[in-house]
Protein backbone atom coordinates (compact mmCIF):
# COMPACT_ATOMS: atom_id res chain seq x y z
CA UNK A 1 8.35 -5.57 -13.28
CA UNK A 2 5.56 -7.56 -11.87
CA UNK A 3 1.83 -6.13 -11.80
CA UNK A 4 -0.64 -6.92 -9.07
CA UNK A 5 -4.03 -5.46 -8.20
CA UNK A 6 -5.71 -4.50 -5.22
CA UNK A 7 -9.01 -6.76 -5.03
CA UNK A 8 -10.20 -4.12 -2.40
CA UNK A 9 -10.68 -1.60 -4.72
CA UNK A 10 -10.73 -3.31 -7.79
CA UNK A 11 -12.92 -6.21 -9.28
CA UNK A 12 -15.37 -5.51 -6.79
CA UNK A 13 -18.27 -6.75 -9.20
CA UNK A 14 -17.51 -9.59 -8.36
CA UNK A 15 -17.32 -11.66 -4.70
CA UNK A 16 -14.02 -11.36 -2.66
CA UNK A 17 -12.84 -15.11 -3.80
CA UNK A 18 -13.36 -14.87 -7.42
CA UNK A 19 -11.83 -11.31 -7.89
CA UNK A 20 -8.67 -13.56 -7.28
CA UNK A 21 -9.60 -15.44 -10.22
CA UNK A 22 -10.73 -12.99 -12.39
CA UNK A 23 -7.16 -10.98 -11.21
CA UNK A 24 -5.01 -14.09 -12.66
CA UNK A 25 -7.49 -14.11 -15.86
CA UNK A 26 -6.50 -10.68 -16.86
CA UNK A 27 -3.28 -10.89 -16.40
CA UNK A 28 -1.99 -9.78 -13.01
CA UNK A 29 0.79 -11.92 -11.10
CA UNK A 30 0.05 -11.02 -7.90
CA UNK A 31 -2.91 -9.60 -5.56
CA UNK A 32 -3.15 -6.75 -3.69
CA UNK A 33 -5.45 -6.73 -0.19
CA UNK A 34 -6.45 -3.21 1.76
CA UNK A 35 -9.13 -5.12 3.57
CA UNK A 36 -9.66 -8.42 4.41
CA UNK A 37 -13.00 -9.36 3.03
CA UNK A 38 -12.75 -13.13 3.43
CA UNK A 39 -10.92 -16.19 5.45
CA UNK A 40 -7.06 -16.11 5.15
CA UNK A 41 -7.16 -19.73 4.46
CA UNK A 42 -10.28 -19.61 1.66
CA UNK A 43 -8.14 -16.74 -0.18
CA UNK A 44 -4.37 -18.80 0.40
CA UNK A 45 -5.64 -21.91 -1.45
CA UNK A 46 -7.73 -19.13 -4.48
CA UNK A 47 -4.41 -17.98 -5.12
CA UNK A 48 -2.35 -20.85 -5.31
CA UNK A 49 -5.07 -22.43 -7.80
CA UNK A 50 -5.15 -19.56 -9.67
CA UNK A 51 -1.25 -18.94 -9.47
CA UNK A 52 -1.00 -15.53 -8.21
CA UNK A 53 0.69 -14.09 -5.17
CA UNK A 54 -0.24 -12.07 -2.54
CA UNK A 55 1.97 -9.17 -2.90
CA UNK A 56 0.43 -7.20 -0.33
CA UNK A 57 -1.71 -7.16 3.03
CA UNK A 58 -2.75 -3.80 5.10
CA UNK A 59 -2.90 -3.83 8.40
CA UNK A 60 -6.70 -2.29 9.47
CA UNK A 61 -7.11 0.82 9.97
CA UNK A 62 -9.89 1.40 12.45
CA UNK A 63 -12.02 4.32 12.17
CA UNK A 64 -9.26 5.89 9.19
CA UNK A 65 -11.25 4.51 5.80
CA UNK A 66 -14.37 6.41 7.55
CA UNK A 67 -12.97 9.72 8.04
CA UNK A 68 -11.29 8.97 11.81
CA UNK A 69 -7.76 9.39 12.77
CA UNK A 70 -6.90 5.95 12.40
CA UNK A 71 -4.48 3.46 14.83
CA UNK A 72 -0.95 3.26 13.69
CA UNK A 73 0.11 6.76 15.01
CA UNK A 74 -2.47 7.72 17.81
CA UNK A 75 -1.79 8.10 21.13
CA UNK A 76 -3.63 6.21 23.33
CA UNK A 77 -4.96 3.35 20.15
CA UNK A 78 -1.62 1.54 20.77
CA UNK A 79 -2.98 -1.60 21.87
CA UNK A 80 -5.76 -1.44 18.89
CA UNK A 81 -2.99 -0.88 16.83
CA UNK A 82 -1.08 -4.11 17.94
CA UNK A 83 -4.31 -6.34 17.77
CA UNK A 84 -4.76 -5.28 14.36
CA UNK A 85 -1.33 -5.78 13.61
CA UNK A 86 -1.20 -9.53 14.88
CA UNK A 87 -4.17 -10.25 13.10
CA UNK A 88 -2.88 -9.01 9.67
CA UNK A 89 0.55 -10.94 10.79
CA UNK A 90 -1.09 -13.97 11.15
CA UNK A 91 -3.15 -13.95 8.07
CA UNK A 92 0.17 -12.35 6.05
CA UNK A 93 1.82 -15.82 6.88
CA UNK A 94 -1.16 -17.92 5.52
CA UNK A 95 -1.26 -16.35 2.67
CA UNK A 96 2.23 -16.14 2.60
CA UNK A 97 2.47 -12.34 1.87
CA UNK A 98 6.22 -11.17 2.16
CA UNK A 99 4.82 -7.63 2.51
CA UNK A 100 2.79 -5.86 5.44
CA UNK A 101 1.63 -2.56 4.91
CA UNK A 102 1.48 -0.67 9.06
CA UNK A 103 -1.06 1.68 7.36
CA UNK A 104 -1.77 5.50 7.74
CA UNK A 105 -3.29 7.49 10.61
CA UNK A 106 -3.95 11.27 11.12
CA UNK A 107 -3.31 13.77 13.86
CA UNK A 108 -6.13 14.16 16.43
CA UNK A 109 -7.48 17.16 17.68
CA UNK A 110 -5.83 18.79 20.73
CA UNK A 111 -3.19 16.43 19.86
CA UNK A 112 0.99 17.28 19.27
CA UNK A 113 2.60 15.83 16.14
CA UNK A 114 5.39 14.69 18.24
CA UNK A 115 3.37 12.40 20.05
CA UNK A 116 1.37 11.07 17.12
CA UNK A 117 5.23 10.28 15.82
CA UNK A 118 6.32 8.68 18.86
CA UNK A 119 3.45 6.59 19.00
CA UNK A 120 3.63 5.59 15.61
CA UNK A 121 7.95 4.45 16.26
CA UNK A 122 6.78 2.17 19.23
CA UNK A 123 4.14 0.56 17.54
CA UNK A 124 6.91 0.12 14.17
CA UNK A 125 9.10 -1.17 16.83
CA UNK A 126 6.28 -3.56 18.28
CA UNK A 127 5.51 -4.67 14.48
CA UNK A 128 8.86 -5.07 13.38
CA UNK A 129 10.01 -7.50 16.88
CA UNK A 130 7.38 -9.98 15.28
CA UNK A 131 7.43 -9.58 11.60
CA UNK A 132 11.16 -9.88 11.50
CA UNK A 133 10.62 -13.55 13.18
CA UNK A 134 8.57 -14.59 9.98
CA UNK A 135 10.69 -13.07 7.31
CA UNK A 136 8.05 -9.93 6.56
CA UNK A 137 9.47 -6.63 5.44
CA UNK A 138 7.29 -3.64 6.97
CA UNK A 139 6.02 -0.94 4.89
CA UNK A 140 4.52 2.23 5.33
CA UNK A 141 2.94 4.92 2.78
CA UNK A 142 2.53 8.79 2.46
CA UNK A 143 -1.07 9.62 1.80
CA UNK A 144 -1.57 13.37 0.64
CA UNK A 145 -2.78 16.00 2.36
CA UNK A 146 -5.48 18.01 -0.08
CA UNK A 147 -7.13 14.78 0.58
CA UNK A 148 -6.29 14.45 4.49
CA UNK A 149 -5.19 17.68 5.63
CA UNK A 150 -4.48 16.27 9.24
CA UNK A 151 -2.35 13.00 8.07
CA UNK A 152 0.66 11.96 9.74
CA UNK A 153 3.09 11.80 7.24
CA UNK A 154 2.21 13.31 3.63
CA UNK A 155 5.68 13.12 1.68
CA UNK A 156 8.01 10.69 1.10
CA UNK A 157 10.61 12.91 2.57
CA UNK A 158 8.78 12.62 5.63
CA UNK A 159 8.82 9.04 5.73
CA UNK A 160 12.48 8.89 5.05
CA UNK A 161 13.09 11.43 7.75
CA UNK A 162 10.80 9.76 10.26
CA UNK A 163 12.69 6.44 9.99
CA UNK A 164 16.41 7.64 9.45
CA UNK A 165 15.81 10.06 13.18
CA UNK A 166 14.36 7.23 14.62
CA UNK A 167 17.12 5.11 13.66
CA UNK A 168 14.13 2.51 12.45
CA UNK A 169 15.66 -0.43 9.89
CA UNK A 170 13.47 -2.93 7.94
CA UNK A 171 10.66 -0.59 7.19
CA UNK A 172 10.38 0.76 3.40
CA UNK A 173 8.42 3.01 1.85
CA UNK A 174 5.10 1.96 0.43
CA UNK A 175 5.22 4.40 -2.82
CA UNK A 176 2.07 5.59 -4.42
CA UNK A 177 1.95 7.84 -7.21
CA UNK A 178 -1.22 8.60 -6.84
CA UNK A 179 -0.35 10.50 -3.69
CA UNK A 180 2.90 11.51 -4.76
CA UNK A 181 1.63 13.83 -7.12
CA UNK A 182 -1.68 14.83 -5.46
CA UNK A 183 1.19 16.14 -2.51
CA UNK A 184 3.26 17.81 -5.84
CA UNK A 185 6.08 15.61 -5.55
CA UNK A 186 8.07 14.94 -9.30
CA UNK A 187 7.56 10.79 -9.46
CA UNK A 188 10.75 10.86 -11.67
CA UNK A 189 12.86 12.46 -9.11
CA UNK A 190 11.28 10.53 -5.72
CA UNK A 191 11.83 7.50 -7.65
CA UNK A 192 15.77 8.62 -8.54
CA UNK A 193 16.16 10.14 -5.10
CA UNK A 194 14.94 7.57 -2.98
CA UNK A 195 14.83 4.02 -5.02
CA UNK A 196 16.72 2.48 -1.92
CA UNK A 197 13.98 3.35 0.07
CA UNK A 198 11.49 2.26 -2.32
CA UNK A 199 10.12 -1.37 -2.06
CA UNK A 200 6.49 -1.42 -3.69
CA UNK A 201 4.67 0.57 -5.56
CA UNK A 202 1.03 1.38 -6.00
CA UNK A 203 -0.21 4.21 -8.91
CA UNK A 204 -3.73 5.45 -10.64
CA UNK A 205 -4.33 8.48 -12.04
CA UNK A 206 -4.77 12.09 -11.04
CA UNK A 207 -7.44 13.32 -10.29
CA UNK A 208 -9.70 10.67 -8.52
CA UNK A 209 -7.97 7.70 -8.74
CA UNK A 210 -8.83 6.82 -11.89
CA UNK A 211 -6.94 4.45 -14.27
CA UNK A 212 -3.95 5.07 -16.08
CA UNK A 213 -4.24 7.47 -19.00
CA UNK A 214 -7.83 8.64 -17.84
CA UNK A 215 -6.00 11.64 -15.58
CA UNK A 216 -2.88 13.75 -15.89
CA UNK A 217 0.09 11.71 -15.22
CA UNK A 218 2.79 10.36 -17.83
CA UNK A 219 2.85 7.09 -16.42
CA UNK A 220 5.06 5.92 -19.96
CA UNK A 221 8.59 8.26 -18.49
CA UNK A 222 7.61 6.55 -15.18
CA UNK A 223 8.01 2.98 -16.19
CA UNK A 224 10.98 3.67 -18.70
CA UNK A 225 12.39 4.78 -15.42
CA UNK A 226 11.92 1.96 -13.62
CA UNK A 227 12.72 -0.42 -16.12
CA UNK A 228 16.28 1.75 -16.71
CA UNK A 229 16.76 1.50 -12.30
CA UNK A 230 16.17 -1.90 -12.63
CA UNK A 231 13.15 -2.09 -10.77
CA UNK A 232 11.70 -5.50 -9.52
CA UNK A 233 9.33 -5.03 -6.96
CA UNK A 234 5.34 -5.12 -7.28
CA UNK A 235 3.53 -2.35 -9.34
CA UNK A 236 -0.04 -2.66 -8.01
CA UNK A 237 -2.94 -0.85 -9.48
CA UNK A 238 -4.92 0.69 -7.10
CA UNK A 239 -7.68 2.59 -8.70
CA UNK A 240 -11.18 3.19 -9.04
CA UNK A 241 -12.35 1.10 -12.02
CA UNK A 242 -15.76 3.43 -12.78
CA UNK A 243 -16.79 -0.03 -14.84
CA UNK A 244 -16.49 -3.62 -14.75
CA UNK A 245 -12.55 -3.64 -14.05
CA UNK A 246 -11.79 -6.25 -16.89
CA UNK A 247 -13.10 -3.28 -19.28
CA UNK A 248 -10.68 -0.88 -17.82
CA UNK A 249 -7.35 -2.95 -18.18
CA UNK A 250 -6.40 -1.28 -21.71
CA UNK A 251 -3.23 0.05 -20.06
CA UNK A 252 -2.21 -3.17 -19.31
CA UNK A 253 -0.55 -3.47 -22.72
CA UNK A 254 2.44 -1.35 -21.81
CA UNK A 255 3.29 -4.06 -20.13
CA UNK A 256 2.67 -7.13 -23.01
């Protein structure tokens, strides 16, 4: 299993070029980005110098990180959406990231779920006519609802559902245990039940997205799972580090 990190949330100490660096110096094989902080070509050449890959790139997320309901499902954003998509698409191809991540969005007021869902197919539909060109799988995540109680899709049954009725192909699911278990969802049985589905995965610990073994979860049965499916996608860490990250990486030895 390869580890990566997401250099939006983590390493933040130091500037968005060197967290690359400072990634590949503890030990992570790939990177991680939620938001880009710097030029697509300055953080392409960091990463080949420094040997990691970009696992990962969002696409943004308007108003969403500040409490809005975000572009990829709204009604009415769709042509935000689509500029935001093209930029992460052409940035994803400089840095040569095999993986695009559509990104959540929430219900509106006064607006119908349905809508928010069919808005959220075209633009997959939109995404996936261009992606597909460039050999970029789509993904898309479940984000829990104790945290946002008006979010699109909250389960992974959801996502499954949304993209087997929609007859939608080449999008997997972005897992996060994290989420998974703040929406009380068993990470041993999603990851049994719907491994095919499954192409990345993203975990910290519950509650506040802290690292591994500072919360509740038994991450240990979670990778001898993995390991026993035969798992070889990304694990990226995705947490809060609550210190200089490098001092927070003791859980990293699972994985020596």
């Amino acid at each position: 299993m390869k580890l990566s990190t997401s250099i939006t949330l983590m390493f933040r100490e130091f500037e968005p070029l060197e967290r690359i660096e400072q990634a590949a110096k503890a030990g992570f094989q790939g990177v991680e980005i939620q938001v880009l902080e710097a030029d697509p070509q300055a953080m392409a050449e960091a990463a080949k110098q420094h040997g990691v890959k970009v696992a990962l790139l969002n696409v943004g997320m308007g108003d969403f990180l500040g409490g809005g309901p975000g572009l990829s499902g709204v009604p009415g954003r769709e042509e935000e959406f689509r500029q935001a998509f093209d930029i992460a698409l052409a940035a994803a191809r400089t840095l040569d990231c095999a993986h695009i991540h559509i990104g959540p969005s929430c219900v509106p007021e006064d607006t119908e779920r349905d809508a928010c869902l069919e808005a959220l197919a075209s633009n997959i539909r939109y995404a996936l006519g261009k992606a597909q060109q460039h050999g970029i799988e789509l993904l898309i995540e479940p984000v829990n609802r104790p945290e946002r109680a008006t979010v699109l899709l909250g389960t992974t049954s959801e996502i499954v559902d949304f993209l087997e009725s929609r007859s939608i192909q080449g999008v997997s699911v972005l897992y996060d245990i994290f989420h998974s278990v703040m929406s009380d969802e068993d990470p041993l049985q999603i990851l049994a039940s719907y491994k095919q589905h499954i192409a990345h995965i993203q975990f910290s610990d519950v509650p506040g997205r802290t690292p591994p073994g500072k919360g509740t979860i038994a991450f240990e049965a979670i990778w001898s799972s993995l390991e026993a499916q035969g798992y070889d996608g990304w694990l990226g860490a995705e947490y809060f580090a609550m210190a200089d990250t490098p001092d927070t990486l003791d859980w990293m030895q699972d994985f020596a």
